[in-house]
C-alpha atoms as a PDB file:
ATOM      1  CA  UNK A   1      55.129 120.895  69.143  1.00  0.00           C
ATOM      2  CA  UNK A   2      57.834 123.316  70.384  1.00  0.00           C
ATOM      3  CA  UNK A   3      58.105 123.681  73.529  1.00  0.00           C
ATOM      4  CA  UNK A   4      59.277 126.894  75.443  1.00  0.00           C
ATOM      5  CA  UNK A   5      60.858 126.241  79.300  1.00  0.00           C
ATOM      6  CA  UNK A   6      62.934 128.112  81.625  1.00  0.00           C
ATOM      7  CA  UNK A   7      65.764 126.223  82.856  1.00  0.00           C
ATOM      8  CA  UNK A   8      68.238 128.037  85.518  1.00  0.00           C
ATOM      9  CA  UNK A   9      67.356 131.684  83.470  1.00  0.00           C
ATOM     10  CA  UNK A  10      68.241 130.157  80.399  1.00  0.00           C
ATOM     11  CA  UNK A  11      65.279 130.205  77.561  1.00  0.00           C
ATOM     12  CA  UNK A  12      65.452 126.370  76.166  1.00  0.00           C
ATOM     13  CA  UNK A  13      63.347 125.375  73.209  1.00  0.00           C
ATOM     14  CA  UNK A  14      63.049 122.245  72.465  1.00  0.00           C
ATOM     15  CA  UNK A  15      60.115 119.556  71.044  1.00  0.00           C
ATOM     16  CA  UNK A  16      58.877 116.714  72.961  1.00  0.00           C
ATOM     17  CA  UNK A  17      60.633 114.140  71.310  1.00  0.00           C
ATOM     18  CA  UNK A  18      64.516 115.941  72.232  1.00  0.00           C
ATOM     19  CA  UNK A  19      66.264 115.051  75.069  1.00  0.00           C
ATOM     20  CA  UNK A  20      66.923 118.717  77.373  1.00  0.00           C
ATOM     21  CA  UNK A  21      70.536 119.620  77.072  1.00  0.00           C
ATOM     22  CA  UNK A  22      71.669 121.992  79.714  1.00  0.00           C
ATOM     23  CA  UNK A  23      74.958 124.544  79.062  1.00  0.00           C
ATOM     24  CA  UNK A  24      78.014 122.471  79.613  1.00  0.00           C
ATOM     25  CA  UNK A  25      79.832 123.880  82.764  1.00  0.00           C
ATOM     26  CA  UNK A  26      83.563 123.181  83.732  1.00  0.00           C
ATOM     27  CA  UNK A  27      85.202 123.067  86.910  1.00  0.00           C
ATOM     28  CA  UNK A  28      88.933 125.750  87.074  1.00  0.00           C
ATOM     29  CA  UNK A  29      92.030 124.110  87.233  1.00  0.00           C
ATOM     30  CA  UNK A  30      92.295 124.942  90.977  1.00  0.00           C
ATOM     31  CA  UNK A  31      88.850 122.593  91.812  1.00  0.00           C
ATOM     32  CA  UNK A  32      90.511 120.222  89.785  1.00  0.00           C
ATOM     33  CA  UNK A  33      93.554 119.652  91.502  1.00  0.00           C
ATOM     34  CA  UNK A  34      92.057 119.894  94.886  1.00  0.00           C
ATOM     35  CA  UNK A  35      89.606 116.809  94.011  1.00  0.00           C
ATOM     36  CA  UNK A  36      92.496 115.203  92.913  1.00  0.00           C
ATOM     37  CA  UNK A  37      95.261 116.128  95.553  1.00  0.00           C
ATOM     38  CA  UNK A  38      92.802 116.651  98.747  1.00  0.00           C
ATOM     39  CA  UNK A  39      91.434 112.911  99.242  1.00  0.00           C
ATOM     40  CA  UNK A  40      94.905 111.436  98.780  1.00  0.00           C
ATOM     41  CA  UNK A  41      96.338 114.033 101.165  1.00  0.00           C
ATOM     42  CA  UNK A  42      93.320 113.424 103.941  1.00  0.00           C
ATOM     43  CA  UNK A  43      94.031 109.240 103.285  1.00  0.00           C
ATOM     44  CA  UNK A  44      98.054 109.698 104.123  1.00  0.00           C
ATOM     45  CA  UNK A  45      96.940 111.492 107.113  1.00  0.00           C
ATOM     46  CA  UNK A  46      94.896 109.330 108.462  1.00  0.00           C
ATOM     47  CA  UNK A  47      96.779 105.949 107.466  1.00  0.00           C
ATOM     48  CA  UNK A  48      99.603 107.725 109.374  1.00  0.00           C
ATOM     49  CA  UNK A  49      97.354 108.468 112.540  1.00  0.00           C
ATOM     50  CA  UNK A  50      96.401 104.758 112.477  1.00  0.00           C
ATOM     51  CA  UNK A  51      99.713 103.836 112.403  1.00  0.00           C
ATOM     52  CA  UNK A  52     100.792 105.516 115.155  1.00  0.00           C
ATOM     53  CA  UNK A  53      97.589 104.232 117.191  1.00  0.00           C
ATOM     54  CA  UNK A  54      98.741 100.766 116.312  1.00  0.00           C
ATOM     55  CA  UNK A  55     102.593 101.037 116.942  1.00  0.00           C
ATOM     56  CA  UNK A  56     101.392 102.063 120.478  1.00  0.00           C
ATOM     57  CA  UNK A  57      99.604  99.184 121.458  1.00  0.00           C
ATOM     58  CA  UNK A  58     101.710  96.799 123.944  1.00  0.00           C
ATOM     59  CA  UNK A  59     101.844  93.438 123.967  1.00  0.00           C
ATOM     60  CA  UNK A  60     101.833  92.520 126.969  1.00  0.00           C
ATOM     61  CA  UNK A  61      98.976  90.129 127.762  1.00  0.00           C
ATOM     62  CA  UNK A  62      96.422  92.128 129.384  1.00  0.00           C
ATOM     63  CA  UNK A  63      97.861  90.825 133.122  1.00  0.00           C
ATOM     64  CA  UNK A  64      95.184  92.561 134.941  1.00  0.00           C
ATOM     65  CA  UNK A  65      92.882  90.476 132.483  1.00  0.00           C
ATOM     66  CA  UNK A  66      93.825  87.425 133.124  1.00  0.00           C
ATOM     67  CA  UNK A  67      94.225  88.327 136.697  1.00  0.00           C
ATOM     68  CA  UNK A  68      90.578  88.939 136.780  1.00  0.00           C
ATOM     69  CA  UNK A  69      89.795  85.387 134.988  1.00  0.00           C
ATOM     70  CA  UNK A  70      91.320  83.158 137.125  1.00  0.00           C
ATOM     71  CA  UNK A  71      93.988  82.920 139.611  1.00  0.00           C
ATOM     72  CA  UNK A  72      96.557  80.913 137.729  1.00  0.00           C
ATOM     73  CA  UNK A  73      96.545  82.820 134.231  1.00  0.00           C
ATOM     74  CA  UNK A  74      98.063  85.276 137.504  1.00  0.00           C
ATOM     75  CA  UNK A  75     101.025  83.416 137.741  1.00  0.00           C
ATOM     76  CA  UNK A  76     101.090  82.287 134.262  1.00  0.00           C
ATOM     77  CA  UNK A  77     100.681  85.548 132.585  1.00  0.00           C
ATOM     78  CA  UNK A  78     104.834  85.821 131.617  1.00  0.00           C
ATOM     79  CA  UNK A  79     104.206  82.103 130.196  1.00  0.00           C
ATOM     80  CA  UNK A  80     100.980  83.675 128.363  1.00  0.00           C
ATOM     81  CA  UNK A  81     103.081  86.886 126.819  1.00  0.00           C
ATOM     82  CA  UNK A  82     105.861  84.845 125.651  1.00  0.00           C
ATOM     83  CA  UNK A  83     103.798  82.722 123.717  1.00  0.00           C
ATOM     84  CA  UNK A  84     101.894  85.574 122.213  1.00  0.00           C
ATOM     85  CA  UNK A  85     105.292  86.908 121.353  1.00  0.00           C
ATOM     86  CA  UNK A  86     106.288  83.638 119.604  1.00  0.00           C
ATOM     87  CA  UNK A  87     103.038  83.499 117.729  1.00  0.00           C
ATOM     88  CA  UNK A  88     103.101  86.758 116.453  1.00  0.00           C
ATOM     89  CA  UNK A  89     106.700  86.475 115.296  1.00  0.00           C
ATOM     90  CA  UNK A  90     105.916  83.318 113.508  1.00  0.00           C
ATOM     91  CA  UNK A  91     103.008  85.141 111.597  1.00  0.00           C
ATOM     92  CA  UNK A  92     105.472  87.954 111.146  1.00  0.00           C
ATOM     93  CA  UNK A  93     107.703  85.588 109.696  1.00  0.00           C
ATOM     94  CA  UNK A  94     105.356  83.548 107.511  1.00  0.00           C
ATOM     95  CA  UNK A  95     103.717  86.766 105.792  1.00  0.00           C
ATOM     96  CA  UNK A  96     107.579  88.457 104.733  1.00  0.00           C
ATOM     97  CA  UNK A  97     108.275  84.577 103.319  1.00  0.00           C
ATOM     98  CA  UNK A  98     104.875  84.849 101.226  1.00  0.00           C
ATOM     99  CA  UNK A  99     106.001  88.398 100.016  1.00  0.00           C
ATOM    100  CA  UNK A 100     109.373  87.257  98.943  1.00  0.00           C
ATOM    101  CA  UNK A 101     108.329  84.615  97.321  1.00  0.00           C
ATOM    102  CA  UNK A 102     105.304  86.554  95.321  1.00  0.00           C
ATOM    103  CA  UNK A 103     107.619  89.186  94.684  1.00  0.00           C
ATOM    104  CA  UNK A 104     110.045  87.084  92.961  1.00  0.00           C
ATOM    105  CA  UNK A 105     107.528  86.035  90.409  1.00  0.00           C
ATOM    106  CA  UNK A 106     105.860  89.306  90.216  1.00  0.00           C
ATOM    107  CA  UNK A 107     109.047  90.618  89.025  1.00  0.00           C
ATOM    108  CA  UNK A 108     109.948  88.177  86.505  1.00  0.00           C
ATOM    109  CA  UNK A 109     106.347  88.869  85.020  1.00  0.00           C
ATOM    110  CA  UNK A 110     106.931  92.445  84.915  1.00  0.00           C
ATOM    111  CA  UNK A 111     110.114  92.652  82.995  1.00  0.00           C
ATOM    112  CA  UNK A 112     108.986  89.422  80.399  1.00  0.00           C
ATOM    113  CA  UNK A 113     105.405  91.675  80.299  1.00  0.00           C
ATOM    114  CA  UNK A 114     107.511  94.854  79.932  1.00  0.00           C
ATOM    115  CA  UNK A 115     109.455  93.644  77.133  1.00  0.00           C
ATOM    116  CA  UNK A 116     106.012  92.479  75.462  1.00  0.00           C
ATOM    117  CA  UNK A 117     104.876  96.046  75.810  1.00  0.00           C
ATOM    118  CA  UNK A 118     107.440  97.799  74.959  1.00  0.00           C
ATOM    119  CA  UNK A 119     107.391  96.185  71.336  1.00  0.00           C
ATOM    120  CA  UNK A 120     103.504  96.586  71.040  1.00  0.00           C
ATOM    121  CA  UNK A 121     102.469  99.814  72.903  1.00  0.00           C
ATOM    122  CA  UNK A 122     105.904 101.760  72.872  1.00  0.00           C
ATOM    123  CA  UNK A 123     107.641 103.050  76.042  1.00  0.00           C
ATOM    124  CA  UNK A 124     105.621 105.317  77.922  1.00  0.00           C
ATOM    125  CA  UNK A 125     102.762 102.747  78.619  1.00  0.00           C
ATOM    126  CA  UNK A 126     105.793 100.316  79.412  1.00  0.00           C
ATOM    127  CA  UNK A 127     106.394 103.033  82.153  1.00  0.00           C
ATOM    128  CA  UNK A 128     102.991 103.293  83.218  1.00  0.00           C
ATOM    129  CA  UNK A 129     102.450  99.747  83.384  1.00  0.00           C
ATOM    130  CA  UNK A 130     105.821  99.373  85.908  1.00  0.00           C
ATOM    131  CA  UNK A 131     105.289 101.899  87.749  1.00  0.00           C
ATOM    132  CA  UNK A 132     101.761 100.637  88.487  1.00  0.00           C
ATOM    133  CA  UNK A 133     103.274  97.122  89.400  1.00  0.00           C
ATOM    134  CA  UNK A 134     106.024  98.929  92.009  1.00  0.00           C
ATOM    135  CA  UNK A 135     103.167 100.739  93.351  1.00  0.00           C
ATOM    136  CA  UNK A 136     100.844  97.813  93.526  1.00  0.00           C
ATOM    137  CA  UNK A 137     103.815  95.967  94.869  1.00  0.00           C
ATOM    138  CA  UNK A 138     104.738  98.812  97.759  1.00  0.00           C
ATOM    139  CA  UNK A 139     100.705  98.219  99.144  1.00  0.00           C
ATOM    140  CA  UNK A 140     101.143  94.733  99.667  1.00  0.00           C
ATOM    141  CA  UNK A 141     104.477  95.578 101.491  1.00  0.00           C
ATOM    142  CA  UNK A 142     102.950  98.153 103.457  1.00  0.00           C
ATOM    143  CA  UNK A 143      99.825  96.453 104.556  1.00  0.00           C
ATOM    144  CA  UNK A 144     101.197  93.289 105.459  1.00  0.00           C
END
């Protein structure tokens, strides 16, 4: 019931029944901090790049577009970009009121929760944990 197979030069006996174990390999430390460094690096470039593609865009009403729909969005079209204005500073406005407010609570949870922790887990999980939450709390500032 033994079995005799070659597997990548490597004589591996073995009986019907036992699963095939190949030889372990490891990646050097070098691989290892590239897979860990390189996709973080590539996704600050690009978030920059799209940042800089969306800080360029103008709002300004697309005149020659509403020129083209009809003739009075023409003499409209300062009427149309202020109210786009006002509209997007209202949203503006609403979404940093929603972050303060969440923010407030989410940092009244994290110090009762850190004081929890500290007691139960000790204090470098206590660090983990608030760092995580200023992290978590710097996406939500930066995406909004």
């Amino acid at each position: 019931w033994l079995k005799v197979s070659r597997v990548r030069g490597i004589d591996c006996h073995r009986t019907s029944l036992a699963p095939l174990r190949l030889p372990a390999t490891m990646l050097d430390a070098l691989a290892v901090n590239c897979l860990i460094t390189v996709p973080g690096a590539l996704g600050l470039l690009w978030s920059a790049k799209q940042w800089v593609a969306v800080s360029r865009v103008k709002l300004d009403g697309h005149p020659d577009l509403l020129a083209k729909q009809d003739a009075k969005a023409q003499r409209n079209a300062a009427d149309v970009v202020a109210e786009m204005t006002k509209i997007a500073k209202t949203i503006q406005d609403g979404a940093m009121s929603f972050l303060f407010a969440e923010y407030t609570y989410m940092a009244v949870y994290i110090v009762l929760f850190s004081i929890v922790l500290i007691f139960f887990t000790g204090v470098p999980t206590t660090i983990a944990f608030v760092v995580g939450a200023v992290t978590s709390i710097l996406c939500g500032w930066i995406g909004m």
